[in-house]
C-alpha atoms as a PDB file:
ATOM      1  CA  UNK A   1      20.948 -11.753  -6.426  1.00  0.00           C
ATOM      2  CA  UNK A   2      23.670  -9.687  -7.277  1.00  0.00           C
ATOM      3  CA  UNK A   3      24.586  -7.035  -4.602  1.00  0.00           C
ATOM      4  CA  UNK A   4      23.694  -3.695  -7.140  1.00  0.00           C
ATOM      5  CA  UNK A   5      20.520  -5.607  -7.845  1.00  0.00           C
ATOM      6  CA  UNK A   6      19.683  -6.410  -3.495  1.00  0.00           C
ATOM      7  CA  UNK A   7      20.524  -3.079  -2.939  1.00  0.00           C
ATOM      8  CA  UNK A   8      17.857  -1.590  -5.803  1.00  0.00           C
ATOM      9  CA  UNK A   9      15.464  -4.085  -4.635  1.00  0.00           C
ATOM     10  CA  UNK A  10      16.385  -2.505  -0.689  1.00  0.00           C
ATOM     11  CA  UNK A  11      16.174   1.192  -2.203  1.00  0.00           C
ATOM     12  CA  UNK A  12      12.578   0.430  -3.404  1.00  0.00           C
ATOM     13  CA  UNK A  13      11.360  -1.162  -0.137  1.00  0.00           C
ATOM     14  CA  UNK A  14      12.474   1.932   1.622  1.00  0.00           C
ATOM     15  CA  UNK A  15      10.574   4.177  -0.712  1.00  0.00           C
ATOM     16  CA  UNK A  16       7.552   2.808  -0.090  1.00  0.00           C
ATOM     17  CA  UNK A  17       8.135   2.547   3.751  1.00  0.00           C
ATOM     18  CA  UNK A  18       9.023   6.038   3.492  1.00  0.00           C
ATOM     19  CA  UNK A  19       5.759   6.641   2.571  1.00  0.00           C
ATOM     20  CA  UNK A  20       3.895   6.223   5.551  1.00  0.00           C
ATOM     21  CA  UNK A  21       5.775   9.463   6.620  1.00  0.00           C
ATOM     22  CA  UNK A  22       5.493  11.181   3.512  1.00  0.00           C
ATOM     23  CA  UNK A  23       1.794  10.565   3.658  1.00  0.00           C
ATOM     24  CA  UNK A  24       1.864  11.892   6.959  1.00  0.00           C
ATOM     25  CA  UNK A  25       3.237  15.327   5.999  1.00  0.00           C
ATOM     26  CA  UNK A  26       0.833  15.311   2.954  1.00  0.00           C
ATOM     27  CA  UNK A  27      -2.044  14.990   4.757  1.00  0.00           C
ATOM     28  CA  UNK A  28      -1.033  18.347   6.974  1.00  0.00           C
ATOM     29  CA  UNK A  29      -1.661  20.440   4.704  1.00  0.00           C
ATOM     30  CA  UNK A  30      -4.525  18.460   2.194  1.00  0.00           C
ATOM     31  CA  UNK A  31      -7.781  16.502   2.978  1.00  0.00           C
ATOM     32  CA  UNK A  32      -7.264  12.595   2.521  1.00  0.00           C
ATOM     33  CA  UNK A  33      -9.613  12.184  -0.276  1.00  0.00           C
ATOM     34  CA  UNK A  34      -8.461  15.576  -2.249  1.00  0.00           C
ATOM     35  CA  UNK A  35      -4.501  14.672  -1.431  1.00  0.00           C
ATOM     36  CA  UNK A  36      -5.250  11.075  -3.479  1.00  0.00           C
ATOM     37  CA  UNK A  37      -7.169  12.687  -5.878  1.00  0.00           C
ATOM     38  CA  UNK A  38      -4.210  15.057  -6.764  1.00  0.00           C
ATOM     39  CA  UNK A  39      -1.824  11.953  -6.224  1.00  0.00           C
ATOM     40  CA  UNK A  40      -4.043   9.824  -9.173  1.00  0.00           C
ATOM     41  CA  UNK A  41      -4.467  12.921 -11.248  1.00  0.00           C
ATOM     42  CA  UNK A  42      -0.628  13.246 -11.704  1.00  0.00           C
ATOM     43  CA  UNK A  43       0.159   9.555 -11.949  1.00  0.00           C
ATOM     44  CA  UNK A  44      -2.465   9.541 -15.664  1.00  0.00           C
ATOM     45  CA  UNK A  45      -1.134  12.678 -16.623  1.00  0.00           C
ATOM     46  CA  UNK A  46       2.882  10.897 -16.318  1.00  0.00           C
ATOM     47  CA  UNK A  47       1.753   7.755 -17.711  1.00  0.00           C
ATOM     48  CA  UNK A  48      -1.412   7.479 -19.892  1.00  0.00           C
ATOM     49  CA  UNK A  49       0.897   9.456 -22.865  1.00  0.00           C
ATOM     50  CA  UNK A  50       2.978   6.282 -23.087  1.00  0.00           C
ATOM     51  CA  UNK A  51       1.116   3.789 -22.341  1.00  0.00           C
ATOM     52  CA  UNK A  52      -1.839   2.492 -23.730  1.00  0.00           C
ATOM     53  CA  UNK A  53      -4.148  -0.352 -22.766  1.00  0.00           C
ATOM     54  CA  UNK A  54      -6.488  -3.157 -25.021  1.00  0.00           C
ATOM     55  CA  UNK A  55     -10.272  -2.308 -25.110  1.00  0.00           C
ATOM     56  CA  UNK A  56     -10.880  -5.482 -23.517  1.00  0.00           C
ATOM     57  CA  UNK A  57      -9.256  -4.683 -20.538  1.00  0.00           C
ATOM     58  CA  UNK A  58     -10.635  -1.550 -19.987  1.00  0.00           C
ATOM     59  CA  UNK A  59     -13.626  -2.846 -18.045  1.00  0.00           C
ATOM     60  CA  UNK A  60     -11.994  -4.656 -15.638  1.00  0.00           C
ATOM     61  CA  UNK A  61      -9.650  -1.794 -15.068  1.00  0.00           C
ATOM     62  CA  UNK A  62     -12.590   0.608 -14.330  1.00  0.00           C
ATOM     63  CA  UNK A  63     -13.882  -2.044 -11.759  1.00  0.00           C
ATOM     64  CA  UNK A  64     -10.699  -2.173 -10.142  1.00  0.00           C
ATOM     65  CA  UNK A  65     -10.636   1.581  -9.976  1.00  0.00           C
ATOM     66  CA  UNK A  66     -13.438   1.305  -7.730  1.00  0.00           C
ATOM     67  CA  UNK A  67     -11.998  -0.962  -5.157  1.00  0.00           C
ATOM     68  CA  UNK A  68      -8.847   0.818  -4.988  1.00  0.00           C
ATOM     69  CA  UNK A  69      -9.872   4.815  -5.578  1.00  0.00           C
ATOM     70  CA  UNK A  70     -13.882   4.693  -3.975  1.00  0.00           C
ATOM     71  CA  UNK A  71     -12.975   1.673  -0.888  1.00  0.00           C
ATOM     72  CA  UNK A  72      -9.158   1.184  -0.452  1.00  0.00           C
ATOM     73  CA  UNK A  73      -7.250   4.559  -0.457  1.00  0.00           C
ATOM     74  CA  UNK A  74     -10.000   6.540   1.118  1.00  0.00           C
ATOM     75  CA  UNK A  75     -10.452   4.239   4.186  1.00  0.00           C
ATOM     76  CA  UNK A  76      -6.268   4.297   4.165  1.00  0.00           C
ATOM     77  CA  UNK A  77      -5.581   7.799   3.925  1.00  0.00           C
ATOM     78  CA  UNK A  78      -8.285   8.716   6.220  1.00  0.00           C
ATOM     79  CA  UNK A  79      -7.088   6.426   8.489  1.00  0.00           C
ATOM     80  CA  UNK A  80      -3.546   7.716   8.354  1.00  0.00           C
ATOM     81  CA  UNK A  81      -4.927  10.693   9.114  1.00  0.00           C
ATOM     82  CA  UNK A  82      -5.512   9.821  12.049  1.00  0.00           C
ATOM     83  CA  UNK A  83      -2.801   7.263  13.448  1.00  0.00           C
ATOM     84  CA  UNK A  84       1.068   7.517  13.735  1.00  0.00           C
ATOM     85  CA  UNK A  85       2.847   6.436  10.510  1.00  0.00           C
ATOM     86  CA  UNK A  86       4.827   3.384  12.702  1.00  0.00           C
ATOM     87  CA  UNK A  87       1.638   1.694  13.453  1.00  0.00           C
ATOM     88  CA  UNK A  88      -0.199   1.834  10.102  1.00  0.00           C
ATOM     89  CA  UNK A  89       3.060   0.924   8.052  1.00  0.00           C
ATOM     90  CA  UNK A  90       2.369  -2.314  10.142  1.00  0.00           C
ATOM     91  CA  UNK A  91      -1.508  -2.358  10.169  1.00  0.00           C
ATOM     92  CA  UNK A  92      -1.437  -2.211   6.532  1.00  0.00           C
ATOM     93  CA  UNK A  93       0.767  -5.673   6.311  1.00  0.00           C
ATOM     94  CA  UNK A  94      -2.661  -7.207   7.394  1.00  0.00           C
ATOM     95  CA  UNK A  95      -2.899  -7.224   3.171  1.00  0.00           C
ATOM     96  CA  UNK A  96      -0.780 -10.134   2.533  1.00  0.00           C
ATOM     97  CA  UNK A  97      -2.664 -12.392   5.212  1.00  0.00           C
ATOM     98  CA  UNK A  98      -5.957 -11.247   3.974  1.00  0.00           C
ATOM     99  CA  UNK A  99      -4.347 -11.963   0.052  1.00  0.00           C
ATOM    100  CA  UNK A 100      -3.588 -15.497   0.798  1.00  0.00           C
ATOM    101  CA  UNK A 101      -6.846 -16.161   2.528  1.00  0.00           C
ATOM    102  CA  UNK A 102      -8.436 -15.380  -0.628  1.00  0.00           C
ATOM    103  CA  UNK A 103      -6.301 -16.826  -2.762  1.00  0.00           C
ATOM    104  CA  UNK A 104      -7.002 -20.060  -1.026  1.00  0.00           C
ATOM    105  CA  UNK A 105     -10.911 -19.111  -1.526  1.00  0.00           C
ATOM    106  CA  UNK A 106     -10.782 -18.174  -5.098  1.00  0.00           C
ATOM    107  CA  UNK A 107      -8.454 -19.792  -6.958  1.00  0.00           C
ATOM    108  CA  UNK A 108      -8.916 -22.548  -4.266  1.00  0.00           C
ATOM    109  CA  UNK A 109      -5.017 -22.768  -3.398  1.00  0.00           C
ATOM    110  CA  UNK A 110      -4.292 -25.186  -0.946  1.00  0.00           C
ATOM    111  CA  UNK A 111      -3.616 -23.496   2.628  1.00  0.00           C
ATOM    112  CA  UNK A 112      -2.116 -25.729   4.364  1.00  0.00           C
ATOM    113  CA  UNK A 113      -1.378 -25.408   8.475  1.00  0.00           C
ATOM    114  CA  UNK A 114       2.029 -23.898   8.110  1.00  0.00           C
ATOM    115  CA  UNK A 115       0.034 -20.585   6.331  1.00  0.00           C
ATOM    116  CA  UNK A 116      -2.369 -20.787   8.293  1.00  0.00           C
ATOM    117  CA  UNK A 117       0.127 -20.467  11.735  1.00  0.00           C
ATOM    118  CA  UNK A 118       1.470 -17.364   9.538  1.00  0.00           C
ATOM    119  CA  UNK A 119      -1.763 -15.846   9.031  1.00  0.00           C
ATOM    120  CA  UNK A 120      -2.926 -16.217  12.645  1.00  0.00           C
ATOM    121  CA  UNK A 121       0.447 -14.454  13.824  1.00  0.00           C
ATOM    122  CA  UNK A 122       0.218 -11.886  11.216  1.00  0.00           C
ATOM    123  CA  UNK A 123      -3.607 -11.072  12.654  1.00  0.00           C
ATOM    124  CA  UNK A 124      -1.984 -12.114  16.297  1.00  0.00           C
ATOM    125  CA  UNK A 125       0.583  -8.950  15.893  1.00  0.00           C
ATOM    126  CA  UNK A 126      -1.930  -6.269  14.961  1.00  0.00           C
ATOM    127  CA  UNK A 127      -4.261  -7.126  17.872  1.00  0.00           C
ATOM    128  CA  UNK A 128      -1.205  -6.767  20.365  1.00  0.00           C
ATOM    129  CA  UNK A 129      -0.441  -3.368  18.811  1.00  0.00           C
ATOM    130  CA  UNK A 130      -4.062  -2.302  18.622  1.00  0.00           C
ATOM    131  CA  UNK A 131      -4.315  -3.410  22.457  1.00  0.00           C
ATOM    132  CA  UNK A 132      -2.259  -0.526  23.465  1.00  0.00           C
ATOM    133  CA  UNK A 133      -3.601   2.190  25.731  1.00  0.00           C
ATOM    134  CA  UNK A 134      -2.103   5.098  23.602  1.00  0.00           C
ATOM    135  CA  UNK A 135      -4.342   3.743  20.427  1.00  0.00           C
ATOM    136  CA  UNK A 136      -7.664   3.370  22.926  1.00  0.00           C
ATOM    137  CA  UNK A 137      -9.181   6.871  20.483  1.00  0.00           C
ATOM    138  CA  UNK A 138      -7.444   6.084  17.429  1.00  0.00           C
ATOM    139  CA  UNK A 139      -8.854   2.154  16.626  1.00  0.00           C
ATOM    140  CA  UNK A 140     -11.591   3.647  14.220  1.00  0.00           C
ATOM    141  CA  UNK A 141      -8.424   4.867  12.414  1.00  0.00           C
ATOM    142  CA  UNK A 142      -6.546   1.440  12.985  1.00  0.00           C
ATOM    143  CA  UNK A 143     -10.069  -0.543  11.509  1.00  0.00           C
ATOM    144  CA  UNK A 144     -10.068   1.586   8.719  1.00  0.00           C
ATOM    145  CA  UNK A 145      -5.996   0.872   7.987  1.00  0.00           C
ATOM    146  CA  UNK A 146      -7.235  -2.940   8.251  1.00  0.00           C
ATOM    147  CA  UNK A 147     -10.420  -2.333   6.228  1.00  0.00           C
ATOM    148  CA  UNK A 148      -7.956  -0.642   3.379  1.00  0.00           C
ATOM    149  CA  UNK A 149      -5.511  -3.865   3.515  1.00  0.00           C
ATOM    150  CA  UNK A 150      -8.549  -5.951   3.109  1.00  0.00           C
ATOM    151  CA  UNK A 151      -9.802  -3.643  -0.149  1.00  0.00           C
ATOM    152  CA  UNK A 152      -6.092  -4.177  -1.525  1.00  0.00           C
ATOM    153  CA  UNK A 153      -6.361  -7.911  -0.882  1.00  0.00           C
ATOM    154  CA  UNK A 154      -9.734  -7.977  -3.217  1.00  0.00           C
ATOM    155  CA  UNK A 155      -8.367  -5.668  -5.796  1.00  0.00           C
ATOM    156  CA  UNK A 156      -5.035  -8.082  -5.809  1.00  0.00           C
ATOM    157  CA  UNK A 157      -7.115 -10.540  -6.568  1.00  0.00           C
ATOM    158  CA  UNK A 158      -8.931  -8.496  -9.815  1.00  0.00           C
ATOM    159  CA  UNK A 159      -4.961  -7.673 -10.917  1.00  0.00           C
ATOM    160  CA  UNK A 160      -4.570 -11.222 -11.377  1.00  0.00           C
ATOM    161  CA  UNK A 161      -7.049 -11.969 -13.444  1.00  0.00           C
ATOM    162  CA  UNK A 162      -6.235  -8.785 -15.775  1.00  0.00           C
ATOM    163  CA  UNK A 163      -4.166 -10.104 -18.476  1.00  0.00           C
ATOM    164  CA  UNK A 164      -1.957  -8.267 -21.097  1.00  0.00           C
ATOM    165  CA  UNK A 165      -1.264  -5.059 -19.303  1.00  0.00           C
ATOM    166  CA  UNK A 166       2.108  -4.015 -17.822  1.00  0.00           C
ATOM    167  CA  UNK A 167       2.055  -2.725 -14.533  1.00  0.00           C
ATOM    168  CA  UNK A 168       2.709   1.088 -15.587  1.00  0.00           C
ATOM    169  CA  UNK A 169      -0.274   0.801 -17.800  1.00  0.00           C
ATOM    170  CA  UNK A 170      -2.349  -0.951 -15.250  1.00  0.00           C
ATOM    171  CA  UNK A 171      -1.114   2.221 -12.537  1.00  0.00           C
ATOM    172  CA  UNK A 172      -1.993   5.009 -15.359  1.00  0.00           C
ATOM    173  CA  UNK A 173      -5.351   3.842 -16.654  1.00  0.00           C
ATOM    174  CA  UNK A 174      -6.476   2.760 -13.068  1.00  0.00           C
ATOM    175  CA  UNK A 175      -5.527   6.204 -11.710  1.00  0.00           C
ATOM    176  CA  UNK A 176      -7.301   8.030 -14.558  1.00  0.00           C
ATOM    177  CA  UNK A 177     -10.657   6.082 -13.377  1.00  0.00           C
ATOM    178  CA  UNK A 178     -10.397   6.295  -9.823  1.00  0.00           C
ATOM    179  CA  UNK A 179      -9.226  10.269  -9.792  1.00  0.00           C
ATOM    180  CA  UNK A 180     -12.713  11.330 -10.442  1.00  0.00           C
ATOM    181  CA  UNK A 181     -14.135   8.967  -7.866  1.00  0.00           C
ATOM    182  CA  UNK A 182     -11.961  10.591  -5.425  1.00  0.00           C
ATOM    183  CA  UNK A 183     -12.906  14.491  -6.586  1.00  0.00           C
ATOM    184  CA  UNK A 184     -16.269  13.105  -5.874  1.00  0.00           C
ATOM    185  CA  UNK A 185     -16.324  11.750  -2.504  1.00  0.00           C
ATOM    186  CA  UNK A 186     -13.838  14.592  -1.814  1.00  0.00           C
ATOM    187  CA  UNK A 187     -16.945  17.187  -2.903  1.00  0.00           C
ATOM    188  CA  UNK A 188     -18.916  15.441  -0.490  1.00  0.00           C
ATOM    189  CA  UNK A 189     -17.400  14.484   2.716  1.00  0.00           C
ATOM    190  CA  UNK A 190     -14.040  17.146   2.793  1.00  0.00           C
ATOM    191  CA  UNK A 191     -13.736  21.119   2.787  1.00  0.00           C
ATOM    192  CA  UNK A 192     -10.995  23.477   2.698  1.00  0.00           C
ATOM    193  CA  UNK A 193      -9.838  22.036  -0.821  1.00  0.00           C
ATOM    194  CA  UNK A 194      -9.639  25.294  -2.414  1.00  0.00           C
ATOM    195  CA  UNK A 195      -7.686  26.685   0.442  1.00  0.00           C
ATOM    196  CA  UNK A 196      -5.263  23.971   0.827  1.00  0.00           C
ATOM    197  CA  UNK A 197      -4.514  24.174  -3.202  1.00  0.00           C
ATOM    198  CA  UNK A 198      -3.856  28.293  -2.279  1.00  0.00           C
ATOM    199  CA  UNK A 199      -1.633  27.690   1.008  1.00  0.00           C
ATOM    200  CA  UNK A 200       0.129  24.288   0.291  1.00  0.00           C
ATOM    201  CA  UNK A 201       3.750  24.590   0.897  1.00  0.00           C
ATOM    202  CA  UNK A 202       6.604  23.117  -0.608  1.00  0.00           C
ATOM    203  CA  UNK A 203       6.377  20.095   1.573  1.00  0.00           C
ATOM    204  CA  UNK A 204       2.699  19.365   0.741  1.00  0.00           C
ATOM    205  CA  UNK A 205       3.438  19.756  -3.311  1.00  0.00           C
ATOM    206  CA  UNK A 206       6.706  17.667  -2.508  1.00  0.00           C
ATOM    207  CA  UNK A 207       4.432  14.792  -0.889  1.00  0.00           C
ATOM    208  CA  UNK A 208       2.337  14.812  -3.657  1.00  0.00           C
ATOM    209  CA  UNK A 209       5.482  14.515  -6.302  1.00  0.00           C
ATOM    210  CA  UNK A 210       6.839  11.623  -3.678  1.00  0.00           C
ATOM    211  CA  UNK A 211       3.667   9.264  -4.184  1.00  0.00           C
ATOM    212  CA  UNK A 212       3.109   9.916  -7.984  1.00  0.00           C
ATOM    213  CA  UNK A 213       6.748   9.504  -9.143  1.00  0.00           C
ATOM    214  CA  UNK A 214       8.881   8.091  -6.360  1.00  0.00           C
ATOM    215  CA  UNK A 215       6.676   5.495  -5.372  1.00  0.00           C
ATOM    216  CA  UNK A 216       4.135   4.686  -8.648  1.00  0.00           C
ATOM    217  CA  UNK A 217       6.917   5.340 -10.982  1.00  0.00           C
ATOM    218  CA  UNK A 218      10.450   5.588  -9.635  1.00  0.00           C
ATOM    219  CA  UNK A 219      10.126   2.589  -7.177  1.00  0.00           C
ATOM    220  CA  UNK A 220       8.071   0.331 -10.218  1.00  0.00           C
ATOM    221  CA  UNK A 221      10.349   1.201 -12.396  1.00  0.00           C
ATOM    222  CA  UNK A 222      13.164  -0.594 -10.249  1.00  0.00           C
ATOM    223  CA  UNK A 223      11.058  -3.029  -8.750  1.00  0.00           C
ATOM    224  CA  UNK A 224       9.862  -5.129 -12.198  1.00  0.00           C
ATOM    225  CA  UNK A 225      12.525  -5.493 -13.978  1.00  0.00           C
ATOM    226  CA  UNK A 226      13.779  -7.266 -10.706  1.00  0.00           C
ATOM    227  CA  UNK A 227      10.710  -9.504 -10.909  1.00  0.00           C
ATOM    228  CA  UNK A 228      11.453 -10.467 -14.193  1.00  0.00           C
ATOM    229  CA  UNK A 229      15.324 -11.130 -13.689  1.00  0.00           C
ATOM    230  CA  UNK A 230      14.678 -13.117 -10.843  1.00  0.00           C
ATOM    231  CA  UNK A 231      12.333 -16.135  -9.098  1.00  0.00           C
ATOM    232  CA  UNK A 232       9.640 -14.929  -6.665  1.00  0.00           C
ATOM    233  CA  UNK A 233      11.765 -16.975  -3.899  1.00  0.00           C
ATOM    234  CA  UNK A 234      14.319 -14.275  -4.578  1.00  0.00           C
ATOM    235  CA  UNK A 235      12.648 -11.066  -4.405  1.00  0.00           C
ATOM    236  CA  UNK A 236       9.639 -11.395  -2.923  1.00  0.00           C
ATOM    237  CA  UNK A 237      10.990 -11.606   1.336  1.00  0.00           C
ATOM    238  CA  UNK A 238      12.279  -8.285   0.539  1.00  0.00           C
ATOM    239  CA  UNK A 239       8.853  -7.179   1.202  1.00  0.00           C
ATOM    240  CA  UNK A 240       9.326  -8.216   4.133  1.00  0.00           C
ATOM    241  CA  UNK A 241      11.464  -5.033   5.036  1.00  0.00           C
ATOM    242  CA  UNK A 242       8.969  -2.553   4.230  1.00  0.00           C
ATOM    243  CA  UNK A 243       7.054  -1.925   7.638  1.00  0.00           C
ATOM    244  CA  UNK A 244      10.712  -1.960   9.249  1.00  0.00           C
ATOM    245  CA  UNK A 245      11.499   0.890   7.024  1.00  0.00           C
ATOM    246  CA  UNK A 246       8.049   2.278   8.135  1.00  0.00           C
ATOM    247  CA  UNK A 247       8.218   1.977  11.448  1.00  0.00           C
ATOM    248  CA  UNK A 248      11.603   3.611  10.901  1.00  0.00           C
ATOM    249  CA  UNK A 249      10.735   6.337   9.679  1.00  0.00           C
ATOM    250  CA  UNK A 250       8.139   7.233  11.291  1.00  0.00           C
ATOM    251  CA  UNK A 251      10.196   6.788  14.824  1.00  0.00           C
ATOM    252  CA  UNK A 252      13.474   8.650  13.636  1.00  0.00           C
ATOM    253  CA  UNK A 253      11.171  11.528  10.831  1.00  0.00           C
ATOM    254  CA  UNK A 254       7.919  11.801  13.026  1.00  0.00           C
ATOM    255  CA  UNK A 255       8.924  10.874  16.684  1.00  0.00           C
ATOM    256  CA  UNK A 256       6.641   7.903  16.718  1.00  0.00           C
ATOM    257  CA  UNK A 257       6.163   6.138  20.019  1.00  0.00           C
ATOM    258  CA  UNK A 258       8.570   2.939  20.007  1.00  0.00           C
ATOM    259  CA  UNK A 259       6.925   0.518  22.293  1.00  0.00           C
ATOM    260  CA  UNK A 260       7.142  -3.178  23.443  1.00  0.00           C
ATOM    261  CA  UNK A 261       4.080  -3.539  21.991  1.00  0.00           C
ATOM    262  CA  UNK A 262       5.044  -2.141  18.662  1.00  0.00           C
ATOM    263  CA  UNK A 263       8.154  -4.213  18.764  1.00  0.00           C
ATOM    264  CA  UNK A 264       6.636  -7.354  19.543  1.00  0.00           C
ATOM    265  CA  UNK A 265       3.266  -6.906  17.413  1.00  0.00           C
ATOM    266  CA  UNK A 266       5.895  -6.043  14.492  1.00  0.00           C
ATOM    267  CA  UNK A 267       7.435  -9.335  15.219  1.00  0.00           C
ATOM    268  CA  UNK A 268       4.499 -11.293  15.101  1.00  0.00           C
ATOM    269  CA  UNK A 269       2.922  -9.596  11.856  1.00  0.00           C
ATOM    270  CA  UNK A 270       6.485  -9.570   9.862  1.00  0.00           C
ATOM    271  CA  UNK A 271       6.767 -13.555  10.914  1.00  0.00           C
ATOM    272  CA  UNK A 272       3.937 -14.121   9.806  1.00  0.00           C
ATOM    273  CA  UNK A 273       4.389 -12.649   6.535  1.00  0.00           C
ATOM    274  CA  UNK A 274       7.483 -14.903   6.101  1.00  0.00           C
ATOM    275  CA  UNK A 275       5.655 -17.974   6.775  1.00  0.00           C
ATOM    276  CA  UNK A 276       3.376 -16.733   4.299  1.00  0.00           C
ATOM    277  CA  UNK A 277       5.881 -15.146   1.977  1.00  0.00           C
ATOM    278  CA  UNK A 278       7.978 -18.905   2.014  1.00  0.00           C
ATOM    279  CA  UNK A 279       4.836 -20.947   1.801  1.00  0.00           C
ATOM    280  CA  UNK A 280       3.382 -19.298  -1.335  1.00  0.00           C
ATOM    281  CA  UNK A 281       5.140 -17.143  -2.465  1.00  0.00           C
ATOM    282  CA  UNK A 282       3.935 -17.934  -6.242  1.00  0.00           C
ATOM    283  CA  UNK A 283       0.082 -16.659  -4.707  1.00  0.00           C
ATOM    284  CA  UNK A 284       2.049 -13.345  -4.172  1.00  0.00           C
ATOM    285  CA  UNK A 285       3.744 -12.899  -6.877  1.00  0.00           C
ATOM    286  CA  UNK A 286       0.854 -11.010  -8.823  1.00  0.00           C
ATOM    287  CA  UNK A 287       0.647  -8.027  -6.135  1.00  0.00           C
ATOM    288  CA  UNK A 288       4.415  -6.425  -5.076  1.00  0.00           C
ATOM    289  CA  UNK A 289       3.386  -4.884  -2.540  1.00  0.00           C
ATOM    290  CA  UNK A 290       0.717  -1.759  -1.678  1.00  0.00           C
ATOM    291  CA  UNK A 291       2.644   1.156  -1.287  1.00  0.00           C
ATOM    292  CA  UNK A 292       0.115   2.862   0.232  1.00  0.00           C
END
């Protein structure tokens, strides 16, 4: 890859590691449902004007929608909400394990012991960070980051099978579906959503205008045209560097405990993901990455 091109491809890994912290300072000031709701609301609104979508493939769409906006980002957000940023930009990594292992099961790719090694570090790394004392009251939170990453791995599966759709398309229409799901279950289970709207500041608004265009838009919009340009052999380890960017962040933005444990759990779960990343990378190739 050309160096302008590695350094775009660097600039989008670090906006969606970012993320974890932007999240973070989101969720101060709105409930987790309500904050995605918002987030999903503003991604249609951006996109669905320019983009439109075949009839056919508005069924499968709507299913993902529920996957991702009623099981995946309300298990994540709510439990971000209640872990440090550093451990769930690693947690959620547990995705591209869980991806390949159904891969293997659906499409019945072969998975061969050199995976398999990868996937049993990569599940090996977030047991060593979820044995530390400090996390002893949050692992609800930490099971809930891994239930998310598991939700993503399904719905990575549905993408794959949804043909003739870009991916800006495939981000609008899914948001517009899943949005309502989310004002929903936000009705339900949350409070305080009329007061957060009234007292949000600048840096609540700002996290909300972070997810929906940096990271949905800004970051997609770098990201494909670098999938196109180049093999999967090429870009894909670079998503390798996004939990180092989130733990990162979270250490240097959020004072995030930086622990042996954390190091060497990070170790494990990014190794894995190479093995996994070098193995198969073609499995992969379908889902970027989840940006939370």
């Amino acid at each position: 890859m050309s160096l302008r091109d590695s350094l775009l491809a660097l600039l989008v890994m670090a906006t969606w590691g970012l993320n974890f912290v932007v999240a973070k300072w989101g969720l101060a000031e709105f409930p987790p449902l309500f904050i995605m709701a918002l987030r999903f609301i503003a991604v249609a609104a951006l996109i669905l004007p320019f983009k439109r979508i075949p009839w056919s493939a508005v069924r499968p769409i709507a299913i993902l929608s529920v996957t991702l906006g009623t099981v995946h980002f309300p298990l994540m957000f709510t439990g971000l909400n209640g872990i440090d940023a550093a451990t769930a930009s690693l947690a959620a990594q547990a995705q591209v394990p869980f991806s390949s292992l159904l891969a293997a099961l659906v499409f019945k790719d072969k998975l061969g012991w050199r995976r398999a090694a990868g996937m049993a570090a990569a599940f090996a790394g977030v047991m060593v960070i979820a044995g530390e004392p400090r996390l002893s009251g949050s692992l609800l939170s930490l099971f809930m980051i891994l239930g998310a990453s598991f939700a993503f791995a399904v719905a990575s599966i549905q993408m794959k099978l949804i043909v003739g759709v870009d991916g800006f398309a495939l981000n609008g229409w899914m948001a517009l579906f899943a949005a309502p799901q989310l004002l929903l279950l936000s009705l339900l289970f949350e409070e305080g959503q009329m007061a957060a709207l009234t007292d949000a500041t600048l840096w609540g608004w700002g996290a909300i205008a972070y997810m929906a265009v940096g990271v949905t838009i800004g970051a997609y919009g770098m990201w494909y045209p670098l999938l196109r340009k180049y093999s999967v052999n090429q870009t894909m380890p670079f998503l390798l560097t996004v939990p180092v960017f989130g733990v990162l962040a979270g250490v240097l933005l959020m004072d995030d405990p930086f622990t042996l444990r954390l190091v060497l759990g990070g170790l494990l779960t990014v190794g894995g993901m190479a093995v996994i990343v070098k193995r198969r990378p073609t499995a992969l190739a379908e889902k970027v990455t989840n940006p939370t």
